[in-house]
PDB file of N, CA and C in Angstrom:
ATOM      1  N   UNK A   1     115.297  76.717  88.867  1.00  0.00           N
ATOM      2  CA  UNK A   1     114.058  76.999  89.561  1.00  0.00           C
ATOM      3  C   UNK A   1     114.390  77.378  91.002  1.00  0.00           C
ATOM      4  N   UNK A   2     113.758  78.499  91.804  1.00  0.00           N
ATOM      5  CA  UNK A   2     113.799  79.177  93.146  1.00  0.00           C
ATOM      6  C   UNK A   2     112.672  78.644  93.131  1.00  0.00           C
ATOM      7  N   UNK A   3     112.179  78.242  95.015  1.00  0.00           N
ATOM      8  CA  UNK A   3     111.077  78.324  95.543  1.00  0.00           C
ATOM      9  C   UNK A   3     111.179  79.404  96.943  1.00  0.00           C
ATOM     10  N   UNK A   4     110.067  79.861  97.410  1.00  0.00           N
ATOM     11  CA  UNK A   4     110.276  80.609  98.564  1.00  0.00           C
ATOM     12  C   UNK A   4     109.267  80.428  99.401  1.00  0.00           C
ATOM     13  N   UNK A   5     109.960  80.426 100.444  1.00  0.00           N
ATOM     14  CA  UNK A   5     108.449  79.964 101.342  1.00  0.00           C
ATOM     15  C   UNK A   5     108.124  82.239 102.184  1.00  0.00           C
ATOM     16  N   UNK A   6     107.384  82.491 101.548  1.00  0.00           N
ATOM     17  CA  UNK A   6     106.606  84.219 101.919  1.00  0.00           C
ATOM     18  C   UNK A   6     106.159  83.836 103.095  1.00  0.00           C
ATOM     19  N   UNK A   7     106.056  82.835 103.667  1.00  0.00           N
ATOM     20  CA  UNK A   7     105.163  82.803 105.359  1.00  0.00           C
ATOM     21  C   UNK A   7     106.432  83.049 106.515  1.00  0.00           C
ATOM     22  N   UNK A   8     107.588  82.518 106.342  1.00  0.00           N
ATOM     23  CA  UNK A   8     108.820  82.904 107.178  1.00  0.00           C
ATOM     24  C   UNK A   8     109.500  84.293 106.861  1.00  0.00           C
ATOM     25  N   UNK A   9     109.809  84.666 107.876  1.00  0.00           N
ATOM     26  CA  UNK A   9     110.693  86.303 107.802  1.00  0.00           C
ATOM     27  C   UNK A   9     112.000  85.779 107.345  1.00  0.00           C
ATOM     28  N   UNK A  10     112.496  86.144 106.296  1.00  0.00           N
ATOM     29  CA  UNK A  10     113.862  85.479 105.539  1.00  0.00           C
ATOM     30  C   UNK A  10     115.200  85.828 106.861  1.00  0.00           C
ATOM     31  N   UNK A  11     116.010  85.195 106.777  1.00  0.00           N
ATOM     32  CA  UNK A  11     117.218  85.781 107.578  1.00  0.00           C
ATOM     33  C   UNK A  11     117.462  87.198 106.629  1.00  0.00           C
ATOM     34  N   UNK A  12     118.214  87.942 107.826  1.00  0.00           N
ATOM     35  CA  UNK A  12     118.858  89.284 107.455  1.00  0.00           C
ATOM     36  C   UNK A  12     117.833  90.309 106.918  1.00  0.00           C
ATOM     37  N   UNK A  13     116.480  90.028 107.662  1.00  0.00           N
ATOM     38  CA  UNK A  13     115.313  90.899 106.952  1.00  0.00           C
ATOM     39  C   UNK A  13     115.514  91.952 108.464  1.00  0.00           C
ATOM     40  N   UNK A  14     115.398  93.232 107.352  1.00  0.00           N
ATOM     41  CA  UNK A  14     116.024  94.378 108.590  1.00  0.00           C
ATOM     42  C   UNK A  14     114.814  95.322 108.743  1.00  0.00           C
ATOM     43  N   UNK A  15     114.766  96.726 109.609  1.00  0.00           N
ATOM     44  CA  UNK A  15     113.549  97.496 108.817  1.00  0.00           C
ATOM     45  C   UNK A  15     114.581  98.574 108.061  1.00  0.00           C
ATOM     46  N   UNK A  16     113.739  98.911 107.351  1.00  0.00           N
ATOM     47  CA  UNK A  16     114.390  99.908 106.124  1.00  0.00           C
ATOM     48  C   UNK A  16     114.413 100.896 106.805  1.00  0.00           C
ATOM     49  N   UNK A  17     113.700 101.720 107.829  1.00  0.00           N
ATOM     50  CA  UNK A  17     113.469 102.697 108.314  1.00  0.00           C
ATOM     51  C   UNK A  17     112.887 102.783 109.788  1.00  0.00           C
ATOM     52  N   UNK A  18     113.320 103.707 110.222  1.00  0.00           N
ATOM     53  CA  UNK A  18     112.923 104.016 112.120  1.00  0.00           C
ATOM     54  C   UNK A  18     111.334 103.467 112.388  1.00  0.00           C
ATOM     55  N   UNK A  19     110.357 103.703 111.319  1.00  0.00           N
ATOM     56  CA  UNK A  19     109.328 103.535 111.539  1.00  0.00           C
ATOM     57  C   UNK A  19     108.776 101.780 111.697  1.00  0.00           C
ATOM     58  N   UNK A  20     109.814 100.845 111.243  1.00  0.00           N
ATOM     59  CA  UNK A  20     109.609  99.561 111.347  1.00  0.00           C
ATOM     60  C   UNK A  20     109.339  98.788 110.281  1.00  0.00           C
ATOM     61  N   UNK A  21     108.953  99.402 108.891  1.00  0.00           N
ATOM     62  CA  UNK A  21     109.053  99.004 107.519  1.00  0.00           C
ATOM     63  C   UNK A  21     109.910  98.203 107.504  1.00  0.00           C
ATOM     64  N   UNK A  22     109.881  96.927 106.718  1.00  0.00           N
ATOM     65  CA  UNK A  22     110.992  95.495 106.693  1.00  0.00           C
ATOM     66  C   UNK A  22     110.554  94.961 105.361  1.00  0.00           C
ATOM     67  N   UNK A  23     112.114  95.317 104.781  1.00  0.00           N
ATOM     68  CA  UNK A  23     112.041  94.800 102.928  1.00  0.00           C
ATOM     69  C   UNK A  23     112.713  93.878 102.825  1.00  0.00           C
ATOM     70  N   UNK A  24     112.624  92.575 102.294  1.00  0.00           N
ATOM     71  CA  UNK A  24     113.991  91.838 102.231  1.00  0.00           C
ATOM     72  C   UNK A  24     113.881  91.481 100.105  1.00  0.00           C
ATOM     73  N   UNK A  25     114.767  91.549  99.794  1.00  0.00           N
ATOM     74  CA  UNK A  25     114.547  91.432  98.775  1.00  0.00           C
ATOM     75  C   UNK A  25     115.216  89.753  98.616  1.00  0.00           C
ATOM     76  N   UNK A  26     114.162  89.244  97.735  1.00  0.00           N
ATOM     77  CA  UNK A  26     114.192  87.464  97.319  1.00  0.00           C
ATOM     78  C   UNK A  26     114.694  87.148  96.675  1.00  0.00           C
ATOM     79  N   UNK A  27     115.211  87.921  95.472  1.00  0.00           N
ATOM     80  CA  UNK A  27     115.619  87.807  94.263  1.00  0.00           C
ATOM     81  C   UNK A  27     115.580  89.035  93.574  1.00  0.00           C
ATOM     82  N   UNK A  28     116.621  89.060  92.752  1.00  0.00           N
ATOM     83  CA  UNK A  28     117.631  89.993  91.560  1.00  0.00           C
ATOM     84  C   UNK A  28     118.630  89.453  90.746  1.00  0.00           C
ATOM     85  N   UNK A  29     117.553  88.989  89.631  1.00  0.00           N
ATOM     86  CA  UNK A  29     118.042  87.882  88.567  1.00  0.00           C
ATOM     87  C   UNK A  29     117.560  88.576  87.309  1.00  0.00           C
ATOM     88  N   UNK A  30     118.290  88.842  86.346  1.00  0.00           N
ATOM     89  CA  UNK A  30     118.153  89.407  85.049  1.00  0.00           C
ATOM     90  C   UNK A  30     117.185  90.230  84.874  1.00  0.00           C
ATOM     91  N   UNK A  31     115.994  89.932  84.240  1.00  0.00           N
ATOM     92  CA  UNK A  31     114.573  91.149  84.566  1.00  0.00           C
ATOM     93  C   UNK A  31     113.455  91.060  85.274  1.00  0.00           C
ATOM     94  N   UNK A  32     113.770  90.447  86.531  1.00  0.00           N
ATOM     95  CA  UNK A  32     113.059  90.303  87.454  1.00  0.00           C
ATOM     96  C   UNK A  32     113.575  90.198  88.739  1.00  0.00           C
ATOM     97  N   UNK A  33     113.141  90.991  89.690  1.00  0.00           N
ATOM     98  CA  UNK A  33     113.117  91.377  91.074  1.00  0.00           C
ATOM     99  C   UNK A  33     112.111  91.106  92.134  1.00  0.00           C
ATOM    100  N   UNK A  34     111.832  90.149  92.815  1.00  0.00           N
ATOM    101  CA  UNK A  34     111.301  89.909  94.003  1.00  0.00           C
ATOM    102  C   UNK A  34     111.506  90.732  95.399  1.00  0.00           C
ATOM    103  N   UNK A  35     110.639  91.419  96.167  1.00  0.00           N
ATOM    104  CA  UNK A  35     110.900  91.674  97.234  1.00  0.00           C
ATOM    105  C   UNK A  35     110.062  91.717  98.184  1.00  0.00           C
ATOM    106  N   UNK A  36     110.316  91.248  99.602  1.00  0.00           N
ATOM    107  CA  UNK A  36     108.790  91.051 100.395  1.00  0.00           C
ATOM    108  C   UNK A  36     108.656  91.932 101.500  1.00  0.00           C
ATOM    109  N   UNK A  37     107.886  92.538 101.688  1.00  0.00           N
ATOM    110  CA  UNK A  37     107.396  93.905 102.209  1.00  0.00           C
ATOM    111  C   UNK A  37     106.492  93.357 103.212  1.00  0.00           C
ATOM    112  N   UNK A  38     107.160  93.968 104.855  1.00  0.00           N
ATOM    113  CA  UNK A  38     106.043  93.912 105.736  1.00  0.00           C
ATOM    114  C   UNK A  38     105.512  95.140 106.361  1.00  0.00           C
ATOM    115  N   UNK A  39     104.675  95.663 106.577  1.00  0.00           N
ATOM    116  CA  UNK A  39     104.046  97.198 106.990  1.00  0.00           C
ATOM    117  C   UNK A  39     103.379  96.960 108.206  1.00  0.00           C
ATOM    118  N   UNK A  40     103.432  98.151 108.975  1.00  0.00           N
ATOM    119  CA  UNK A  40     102.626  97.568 110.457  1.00  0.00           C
ATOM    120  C   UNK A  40     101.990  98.763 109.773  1.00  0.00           C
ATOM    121  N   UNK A  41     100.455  98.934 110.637  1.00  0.00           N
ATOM    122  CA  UNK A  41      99.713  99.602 109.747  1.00  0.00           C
ATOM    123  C   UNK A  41      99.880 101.149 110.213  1.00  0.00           C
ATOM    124  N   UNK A  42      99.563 102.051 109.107  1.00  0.00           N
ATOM    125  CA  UNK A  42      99.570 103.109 108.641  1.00  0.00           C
ATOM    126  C   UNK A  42     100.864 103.513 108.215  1.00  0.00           C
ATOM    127  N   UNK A  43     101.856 102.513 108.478  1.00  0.00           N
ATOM    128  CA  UNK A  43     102.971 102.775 107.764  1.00  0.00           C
ATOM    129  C   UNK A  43     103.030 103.001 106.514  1.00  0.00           C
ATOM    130  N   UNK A  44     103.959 103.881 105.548  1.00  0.00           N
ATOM    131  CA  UNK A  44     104.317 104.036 104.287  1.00  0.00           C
ATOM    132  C   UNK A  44     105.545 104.302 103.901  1.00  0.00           C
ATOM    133  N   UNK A  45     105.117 103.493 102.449  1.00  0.00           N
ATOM    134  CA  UNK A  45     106.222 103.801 101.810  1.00  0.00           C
ATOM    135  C   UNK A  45     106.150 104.348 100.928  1.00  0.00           C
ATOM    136  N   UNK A  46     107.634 105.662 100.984  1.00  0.00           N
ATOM    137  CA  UNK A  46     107.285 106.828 100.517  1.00  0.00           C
ATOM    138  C   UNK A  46     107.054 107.050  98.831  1.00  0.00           C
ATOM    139  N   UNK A  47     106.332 108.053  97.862  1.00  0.00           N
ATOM    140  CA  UNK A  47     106.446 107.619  96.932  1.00  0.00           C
ATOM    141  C   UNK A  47     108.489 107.889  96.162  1.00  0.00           C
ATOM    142  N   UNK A  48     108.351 107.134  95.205  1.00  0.00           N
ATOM    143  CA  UNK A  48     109.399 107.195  94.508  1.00  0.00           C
ATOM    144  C   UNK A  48     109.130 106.668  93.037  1.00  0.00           C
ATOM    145  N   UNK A  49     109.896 107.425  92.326  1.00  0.00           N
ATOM    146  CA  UNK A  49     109.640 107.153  90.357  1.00  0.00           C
ATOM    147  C   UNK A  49     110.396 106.246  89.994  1.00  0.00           C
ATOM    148  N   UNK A  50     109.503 105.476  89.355  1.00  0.00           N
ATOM    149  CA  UNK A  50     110.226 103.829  88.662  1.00  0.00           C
ATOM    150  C   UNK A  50     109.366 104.168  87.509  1.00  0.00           C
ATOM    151  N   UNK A  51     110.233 103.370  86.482  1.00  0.00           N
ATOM    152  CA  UNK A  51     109.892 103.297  84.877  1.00  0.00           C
ATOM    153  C   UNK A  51     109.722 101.847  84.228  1.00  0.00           C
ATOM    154  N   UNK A  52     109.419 100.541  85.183  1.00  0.00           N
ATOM    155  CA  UNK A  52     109.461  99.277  84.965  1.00  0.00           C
ATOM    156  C   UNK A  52     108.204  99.152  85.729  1.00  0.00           C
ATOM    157  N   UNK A  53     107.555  97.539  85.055  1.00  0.00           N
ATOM    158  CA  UNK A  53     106.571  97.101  85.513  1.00  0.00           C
ATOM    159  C   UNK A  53     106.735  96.575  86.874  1.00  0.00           C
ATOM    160  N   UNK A  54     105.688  96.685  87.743  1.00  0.00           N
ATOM    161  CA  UNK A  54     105.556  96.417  88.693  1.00  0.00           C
ATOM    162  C   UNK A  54     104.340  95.648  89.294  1.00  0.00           C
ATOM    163  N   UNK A  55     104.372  94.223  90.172  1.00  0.00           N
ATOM    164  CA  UNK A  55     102.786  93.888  90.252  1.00  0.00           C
ATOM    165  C   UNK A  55     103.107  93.444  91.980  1.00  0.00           C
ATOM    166  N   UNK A  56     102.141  94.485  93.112  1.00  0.00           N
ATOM    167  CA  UNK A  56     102.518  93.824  94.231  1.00  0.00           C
ATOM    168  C   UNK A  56     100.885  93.232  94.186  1.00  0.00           C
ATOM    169  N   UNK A  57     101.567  92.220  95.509  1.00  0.00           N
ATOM    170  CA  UNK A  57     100.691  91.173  95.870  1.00  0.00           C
ATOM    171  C   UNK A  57     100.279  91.244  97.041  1.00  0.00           C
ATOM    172  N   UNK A  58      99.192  91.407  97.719  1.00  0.00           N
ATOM    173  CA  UNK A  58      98.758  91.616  98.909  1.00  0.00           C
ATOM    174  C   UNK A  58      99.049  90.350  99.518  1.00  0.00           C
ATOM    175  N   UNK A  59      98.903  89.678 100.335  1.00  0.00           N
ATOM    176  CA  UNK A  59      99.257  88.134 101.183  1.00  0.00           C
ATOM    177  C   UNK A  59      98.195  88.401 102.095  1.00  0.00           C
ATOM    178  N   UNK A  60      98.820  90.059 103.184  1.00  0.00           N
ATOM    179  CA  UNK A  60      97.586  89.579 104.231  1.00  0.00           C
ATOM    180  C   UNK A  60      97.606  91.229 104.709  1.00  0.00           C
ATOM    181  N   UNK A  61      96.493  91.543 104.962  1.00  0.00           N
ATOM    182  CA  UNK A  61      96.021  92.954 105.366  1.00  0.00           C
ATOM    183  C   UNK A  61      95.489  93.673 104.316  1.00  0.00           C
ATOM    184  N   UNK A  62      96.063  94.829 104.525  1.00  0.00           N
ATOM    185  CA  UNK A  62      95.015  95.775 103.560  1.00  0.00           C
ATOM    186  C   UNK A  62      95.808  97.137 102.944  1.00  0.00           C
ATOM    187  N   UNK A  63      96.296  97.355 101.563  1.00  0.00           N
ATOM    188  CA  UNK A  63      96.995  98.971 101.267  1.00  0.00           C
ATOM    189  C   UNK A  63      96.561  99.707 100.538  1.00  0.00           C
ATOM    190  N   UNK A  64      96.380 100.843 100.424  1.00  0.00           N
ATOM    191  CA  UNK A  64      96.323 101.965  99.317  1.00  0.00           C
ATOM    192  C   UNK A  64      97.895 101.932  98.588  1.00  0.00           C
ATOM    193  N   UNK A  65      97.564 101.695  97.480  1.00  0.00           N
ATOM    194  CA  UNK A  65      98.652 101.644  95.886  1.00  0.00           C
ATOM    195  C   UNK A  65      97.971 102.690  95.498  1.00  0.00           C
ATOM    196  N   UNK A  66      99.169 103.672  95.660  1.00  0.00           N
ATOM    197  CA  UNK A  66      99.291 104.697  94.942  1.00  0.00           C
ATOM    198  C   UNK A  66     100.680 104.739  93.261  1.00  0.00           C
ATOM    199  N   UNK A  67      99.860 104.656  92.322  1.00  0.00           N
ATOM    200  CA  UNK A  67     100.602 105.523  91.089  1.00  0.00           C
ATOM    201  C   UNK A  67      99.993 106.376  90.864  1.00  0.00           C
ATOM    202  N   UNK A  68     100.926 107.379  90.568  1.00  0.00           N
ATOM    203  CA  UNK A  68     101.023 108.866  89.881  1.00  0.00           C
ATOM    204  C   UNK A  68      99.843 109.226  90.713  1.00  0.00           C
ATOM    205  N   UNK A  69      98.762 109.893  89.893  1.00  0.00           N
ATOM    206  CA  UNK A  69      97.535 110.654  90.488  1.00  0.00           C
ATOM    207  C   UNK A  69      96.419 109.390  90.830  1.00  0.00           C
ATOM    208  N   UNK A  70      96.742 108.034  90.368  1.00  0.00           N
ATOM    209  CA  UNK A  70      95.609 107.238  90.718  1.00  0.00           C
ATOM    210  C   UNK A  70      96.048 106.374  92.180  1.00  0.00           C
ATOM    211  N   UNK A  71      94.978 106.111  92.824  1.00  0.00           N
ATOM    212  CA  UNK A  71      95.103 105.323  94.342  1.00  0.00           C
ATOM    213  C   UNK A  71      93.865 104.090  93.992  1.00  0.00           C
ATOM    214  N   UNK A  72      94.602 103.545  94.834  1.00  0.00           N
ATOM    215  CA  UNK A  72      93.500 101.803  94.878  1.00  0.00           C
ATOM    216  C   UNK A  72      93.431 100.915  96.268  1.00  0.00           C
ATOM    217  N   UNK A  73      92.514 100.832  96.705  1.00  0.00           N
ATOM    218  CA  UNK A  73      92.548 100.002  98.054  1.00  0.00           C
ATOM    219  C   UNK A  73      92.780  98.532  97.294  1.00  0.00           C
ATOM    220  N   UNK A  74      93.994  97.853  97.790  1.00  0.00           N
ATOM    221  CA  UNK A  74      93.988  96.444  97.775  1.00  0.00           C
ATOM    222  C   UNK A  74      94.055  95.577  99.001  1.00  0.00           C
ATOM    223  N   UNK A  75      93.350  94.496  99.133  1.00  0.00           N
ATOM    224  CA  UNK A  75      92.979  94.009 100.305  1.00  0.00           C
ATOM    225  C   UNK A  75      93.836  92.332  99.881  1.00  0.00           C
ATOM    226  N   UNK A  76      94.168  91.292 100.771  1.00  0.00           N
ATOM    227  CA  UNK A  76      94.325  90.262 100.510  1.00  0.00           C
ATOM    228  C   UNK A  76      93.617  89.367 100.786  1.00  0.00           C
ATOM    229  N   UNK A  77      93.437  88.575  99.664  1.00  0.00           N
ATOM    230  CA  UNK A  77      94.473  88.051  98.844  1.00  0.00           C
ATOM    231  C   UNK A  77      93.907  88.953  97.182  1.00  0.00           C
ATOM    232  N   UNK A  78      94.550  89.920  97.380  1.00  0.00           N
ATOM    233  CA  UNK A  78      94.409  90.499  96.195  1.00  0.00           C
ATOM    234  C   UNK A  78      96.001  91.178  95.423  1.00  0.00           C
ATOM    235  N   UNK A  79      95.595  91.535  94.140  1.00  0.00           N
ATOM    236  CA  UNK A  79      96.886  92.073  93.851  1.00  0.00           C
ATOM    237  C   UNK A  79      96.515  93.853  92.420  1.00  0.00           C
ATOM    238  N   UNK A  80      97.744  94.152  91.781  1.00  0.00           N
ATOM    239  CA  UNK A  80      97.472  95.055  91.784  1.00  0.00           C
ATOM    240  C   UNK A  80      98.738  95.822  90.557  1.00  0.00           C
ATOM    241  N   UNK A  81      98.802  95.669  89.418  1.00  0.00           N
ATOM    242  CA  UNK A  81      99.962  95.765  88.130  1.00  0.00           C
ATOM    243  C   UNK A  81     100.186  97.473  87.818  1.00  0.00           C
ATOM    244  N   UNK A  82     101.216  97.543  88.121  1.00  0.00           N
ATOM    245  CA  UNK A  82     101.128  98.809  87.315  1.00  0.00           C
ATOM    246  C   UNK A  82     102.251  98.883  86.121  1.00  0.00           C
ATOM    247  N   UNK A  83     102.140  99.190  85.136  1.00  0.00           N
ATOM    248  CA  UNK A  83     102.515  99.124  84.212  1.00  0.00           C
ATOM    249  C   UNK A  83     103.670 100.150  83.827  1.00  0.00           C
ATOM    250  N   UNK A  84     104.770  99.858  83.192  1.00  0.00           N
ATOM    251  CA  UNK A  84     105.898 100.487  82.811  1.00  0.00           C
ATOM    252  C   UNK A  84     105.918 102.495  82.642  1.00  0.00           C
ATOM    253  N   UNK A  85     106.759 103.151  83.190  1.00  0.00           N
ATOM    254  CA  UNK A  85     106.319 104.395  82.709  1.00  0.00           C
ATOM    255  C   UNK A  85     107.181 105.401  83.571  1.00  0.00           C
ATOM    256  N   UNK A  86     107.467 106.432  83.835  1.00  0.00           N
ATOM    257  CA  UNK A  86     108.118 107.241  84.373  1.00  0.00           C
ATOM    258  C   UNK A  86     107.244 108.237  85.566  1.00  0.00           C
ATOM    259  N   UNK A  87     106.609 106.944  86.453  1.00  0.00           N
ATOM    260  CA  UNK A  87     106.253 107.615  87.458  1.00  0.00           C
ATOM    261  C   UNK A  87     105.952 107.203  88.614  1.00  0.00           C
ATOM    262  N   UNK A  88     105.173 107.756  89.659  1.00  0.00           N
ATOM    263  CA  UNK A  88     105.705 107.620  91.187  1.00  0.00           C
ATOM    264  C   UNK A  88     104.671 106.485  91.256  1.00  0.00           C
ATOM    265  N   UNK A  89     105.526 105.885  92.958  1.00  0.00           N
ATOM    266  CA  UNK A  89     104.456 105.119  93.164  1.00  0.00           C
ATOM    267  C   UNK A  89     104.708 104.819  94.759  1.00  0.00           C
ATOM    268  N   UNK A  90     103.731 104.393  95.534  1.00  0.00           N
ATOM    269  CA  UNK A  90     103.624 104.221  96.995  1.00  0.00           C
ATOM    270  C   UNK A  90     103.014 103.270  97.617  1.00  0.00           C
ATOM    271  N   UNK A  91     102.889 102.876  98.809  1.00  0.00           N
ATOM    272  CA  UNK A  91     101.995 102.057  99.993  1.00  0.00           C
ATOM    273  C   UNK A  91     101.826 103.040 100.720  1.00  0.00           C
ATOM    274  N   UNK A  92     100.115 102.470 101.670  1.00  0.00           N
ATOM    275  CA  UNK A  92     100.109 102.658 102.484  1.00  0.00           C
ATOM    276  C   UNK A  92      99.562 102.037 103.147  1.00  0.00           C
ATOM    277  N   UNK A  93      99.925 101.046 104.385  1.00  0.00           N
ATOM    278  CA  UNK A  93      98.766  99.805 105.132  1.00  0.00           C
ATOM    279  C   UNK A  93      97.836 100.643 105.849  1.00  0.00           C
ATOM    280  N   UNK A  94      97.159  99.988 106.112  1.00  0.00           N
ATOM    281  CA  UNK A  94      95.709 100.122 105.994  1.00  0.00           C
ATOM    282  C   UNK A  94      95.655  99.264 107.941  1.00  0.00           C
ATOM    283  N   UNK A  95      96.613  98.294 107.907  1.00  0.00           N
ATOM    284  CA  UNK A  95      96.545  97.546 109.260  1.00  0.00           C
ATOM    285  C   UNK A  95      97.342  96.519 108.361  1.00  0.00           C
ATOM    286  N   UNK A  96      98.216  95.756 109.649  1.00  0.00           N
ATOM    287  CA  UNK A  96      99.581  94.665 109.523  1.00  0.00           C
ATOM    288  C   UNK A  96      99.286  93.939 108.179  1.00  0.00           C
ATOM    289  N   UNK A  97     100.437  94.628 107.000  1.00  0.00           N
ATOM    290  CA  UNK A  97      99.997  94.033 105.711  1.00  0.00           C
ATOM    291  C   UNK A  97     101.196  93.313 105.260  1.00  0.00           C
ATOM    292  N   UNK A  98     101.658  92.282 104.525  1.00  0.00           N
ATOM    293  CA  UNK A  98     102.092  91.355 104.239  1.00  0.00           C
ATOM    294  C   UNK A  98     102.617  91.476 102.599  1.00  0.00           C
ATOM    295  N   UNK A  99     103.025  92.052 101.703  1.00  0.00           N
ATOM    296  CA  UNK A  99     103.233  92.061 100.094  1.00  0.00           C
ATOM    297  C   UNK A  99     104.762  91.594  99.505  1.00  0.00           C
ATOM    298  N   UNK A 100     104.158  91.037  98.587  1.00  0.00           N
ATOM    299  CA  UNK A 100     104.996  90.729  97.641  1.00  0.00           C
ATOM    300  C   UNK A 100     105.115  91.330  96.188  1.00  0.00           C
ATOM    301  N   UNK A 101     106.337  91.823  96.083  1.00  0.00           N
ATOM    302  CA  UNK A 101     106.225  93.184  94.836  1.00  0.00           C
ATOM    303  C   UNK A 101     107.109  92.305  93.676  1.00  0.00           C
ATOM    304  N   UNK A 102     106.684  92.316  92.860  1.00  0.00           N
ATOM    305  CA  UNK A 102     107.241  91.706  91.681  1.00  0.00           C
ATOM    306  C   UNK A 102     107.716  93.133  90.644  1.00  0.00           C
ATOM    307  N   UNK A 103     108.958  92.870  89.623  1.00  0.00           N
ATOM    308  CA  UNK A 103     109.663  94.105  88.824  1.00  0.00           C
ATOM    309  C   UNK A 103     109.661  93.599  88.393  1.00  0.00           C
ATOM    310  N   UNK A 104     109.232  93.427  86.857  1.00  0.00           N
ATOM    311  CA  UNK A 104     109.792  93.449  85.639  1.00  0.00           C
ATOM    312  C   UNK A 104     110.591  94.360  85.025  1.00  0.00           C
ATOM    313  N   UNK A 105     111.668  94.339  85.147  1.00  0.00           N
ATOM    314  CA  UNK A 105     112.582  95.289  84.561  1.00  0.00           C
ATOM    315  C   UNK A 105     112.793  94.949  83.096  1.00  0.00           C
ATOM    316  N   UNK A 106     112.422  96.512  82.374  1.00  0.00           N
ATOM    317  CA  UNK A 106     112.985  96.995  81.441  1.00  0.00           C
ATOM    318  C   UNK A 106     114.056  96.263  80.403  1.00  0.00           C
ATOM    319  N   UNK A 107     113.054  95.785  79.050  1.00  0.00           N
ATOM    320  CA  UNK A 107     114.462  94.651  78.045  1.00  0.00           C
ATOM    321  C   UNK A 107     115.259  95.387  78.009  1.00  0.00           C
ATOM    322  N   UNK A 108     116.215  94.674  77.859  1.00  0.00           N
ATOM    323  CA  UNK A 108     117.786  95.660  77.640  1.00  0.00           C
ATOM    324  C   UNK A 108     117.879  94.991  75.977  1.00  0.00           C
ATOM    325  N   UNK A 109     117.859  96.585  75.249  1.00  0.00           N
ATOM    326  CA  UNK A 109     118.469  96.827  74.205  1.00  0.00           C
ATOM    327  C   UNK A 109     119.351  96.950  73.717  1.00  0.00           C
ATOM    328  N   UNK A 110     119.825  96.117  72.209  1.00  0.00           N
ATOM    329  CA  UNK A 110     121.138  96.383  71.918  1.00  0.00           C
ATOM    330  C   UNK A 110     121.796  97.883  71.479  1.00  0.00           C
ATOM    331  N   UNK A 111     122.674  98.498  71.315  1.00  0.00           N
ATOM    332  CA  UNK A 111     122.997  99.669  71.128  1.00  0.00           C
ATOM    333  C   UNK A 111     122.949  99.603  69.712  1.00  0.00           C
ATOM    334  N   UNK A 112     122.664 100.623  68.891  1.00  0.00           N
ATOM    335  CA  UNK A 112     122.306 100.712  67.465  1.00  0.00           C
ATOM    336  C   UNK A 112     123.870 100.039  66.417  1.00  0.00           C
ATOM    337  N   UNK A 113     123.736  99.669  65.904  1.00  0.00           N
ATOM    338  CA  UNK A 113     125.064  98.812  64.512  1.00  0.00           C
ATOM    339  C   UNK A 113     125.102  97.819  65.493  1.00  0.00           C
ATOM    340  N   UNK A 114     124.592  97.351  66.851  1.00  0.00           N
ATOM    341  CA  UNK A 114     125.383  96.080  67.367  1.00  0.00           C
ATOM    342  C   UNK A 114     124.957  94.845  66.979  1.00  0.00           C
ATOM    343  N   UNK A 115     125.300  93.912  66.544  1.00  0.00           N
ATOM    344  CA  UNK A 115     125.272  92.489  65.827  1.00  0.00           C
ATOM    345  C   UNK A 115     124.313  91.961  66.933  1.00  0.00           C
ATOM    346  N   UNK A 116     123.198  90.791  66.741  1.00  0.00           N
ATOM    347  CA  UNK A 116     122.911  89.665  67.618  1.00  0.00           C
ATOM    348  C   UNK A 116     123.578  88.906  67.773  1.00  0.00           C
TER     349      UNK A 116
END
């Protein structure tokens, strides 16, 4: 069992980019990925294509979740799943937002004749 306390800025939390974006990732353990995302607002993050489930969690402020062609204002304490598939996806705060992005990554399959 991990616990995490999301209210402290973890050590070694950097910004990802000039603009001040700060990812620290919590965990990367078998099919699941934690990572906690802080945005000063109107910041974004850019889209990019993932094919695993994904569910972020608002904590505190406000983003547009963008997949593919659909967008969604999520506000906190709200959250927001998008489901497995081969396509893009984004933030954008809204004003100083706070998230926690959960991955479910993709079962790993055995290769075809391979024994259990």
């Amino acid at each position: 069992m991990k616990t995490f306390d999301l209210t402290t800025v973890p050590s070694g939390l950097a910004p990802a980019s000039a603009s001040g974006t700060r990812v620290a990732v919590l965990l990367d353990q078998g099919q699941a990925k934690l990572r906690r995302i802080e945005l000063d607002a109107d910041e974004v993050i850019p889209p990019c294509r993932m094919s695993d489930d994904v569910a972020f969690v608002v904590l505190r402020g406000s983003v547009f979740v963008t997949a593919g062609s659909e967008e969604e204002l999520v506000a906190a304490p709200g959250a927001v799943y998008i489901p497995g598939g081969a396509t893009t996806r984004s933030l954008r705060a809204l004003e100083p937002s706070l998230i926690l992005a959960v991955l479910c990554k993709g079962a790993r399959e055995d290769p075809p004749g391979a024994s259990s």
